[in-house]
Protein backbone atom coordinates (compact mmCIF):
# COMPACT_ATOMS: atom_id res chain seq x y z
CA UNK A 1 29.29 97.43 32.47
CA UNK A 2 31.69 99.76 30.71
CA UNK A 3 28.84 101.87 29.23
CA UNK A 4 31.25 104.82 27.63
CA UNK A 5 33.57 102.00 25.74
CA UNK A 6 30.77 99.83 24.66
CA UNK A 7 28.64 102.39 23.83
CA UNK A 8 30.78 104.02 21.46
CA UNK A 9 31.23 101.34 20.08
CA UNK A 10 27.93 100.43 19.35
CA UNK A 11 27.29 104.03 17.95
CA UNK A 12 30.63 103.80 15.81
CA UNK A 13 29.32 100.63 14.59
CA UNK A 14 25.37 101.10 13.97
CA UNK A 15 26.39 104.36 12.86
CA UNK A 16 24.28 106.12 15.10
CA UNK A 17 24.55 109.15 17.63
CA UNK A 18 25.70 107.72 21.09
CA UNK A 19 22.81 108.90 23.00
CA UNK A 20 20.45 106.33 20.67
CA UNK A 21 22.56 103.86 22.47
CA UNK A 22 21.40 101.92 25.89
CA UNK A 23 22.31 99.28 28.05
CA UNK A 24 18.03 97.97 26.43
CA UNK A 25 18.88 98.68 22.62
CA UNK A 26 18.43 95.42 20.90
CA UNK A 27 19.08 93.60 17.65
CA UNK A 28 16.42 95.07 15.04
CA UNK A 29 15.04 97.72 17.29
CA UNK A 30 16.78 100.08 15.26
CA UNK A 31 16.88 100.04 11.46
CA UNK A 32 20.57 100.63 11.97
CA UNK A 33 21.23 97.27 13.37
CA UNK A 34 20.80 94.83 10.65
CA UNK A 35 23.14 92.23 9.66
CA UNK A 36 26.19 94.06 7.93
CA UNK A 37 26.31 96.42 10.79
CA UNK A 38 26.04 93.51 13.30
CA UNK A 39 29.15 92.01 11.87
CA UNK A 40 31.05 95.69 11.80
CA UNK A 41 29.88 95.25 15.36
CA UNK A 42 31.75 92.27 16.14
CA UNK A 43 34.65 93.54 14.68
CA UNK A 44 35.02 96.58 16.47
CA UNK A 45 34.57 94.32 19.36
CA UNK A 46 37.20 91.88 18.58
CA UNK A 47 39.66 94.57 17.51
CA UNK A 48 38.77 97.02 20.79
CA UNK A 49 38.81 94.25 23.26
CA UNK A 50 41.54 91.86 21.46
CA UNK A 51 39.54 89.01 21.74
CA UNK A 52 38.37 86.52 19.29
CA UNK A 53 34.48 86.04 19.93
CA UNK A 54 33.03 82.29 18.23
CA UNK A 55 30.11 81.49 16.61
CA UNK A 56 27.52 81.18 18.94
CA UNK A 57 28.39 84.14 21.01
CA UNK A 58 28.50 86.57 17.36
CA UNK A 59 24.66 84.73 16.71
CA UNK A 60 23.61 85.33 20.86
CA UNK A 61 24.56 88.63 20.80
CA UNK A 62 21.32 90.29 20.62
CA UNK A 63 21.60 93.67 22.93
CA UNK A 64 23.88 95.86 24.19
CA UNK A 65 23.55 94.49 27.79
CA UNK A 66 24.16 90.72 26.76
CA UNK A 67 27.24 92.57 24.23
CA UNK A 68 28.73 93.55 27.64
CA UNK A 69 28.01 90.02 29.53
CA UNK A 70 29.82 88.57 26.54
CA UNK A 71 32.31 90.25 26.11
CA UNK A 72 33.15 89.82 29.76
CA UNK A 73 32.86 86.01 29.79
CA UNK A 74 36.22 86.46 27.51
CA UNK A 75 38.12 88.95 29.70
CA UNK A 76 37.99 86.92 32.78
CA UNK A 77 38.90 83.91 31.24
């Protein structure tokens, strides 16, 4: 896991300082991460990574950990 990149992400996204931010840190265990800031989420993540996530992955994305597994999945494809 590239904790620095992701998590900066995440905290750029959720709007929240970077040390709130851990590999545990799941959807709705923060006020911050609610459904608008889910889809900023994504976003940063598609534009960061220059990949094009689909459906199911955007909707199974529930933690920063399974973000990362994700997110891989498309990088070594």
């Amino acid at each position: 896991m590239n904790n620095q990149k992701l998590f900066e992400l995440f905290s750029l996204a959720l709007a929240v300082d970077i040390n709130q931010i851990t590999a545990d840190l799941s959807y709705g265990s923060i006020p911050e991460w609610d459904s608008t800031a889910h889809m900023i989420l994504i976003a940063e993540i598609e534009n960061q990574y220059d990949i094009m996530l689909d459906t199911d992955d955007i909707i199974d994305m529930s933690s920063v950990s399974k973000a990362d597994e994700i997110i891989s999945k498309y990088l070594n494809q």
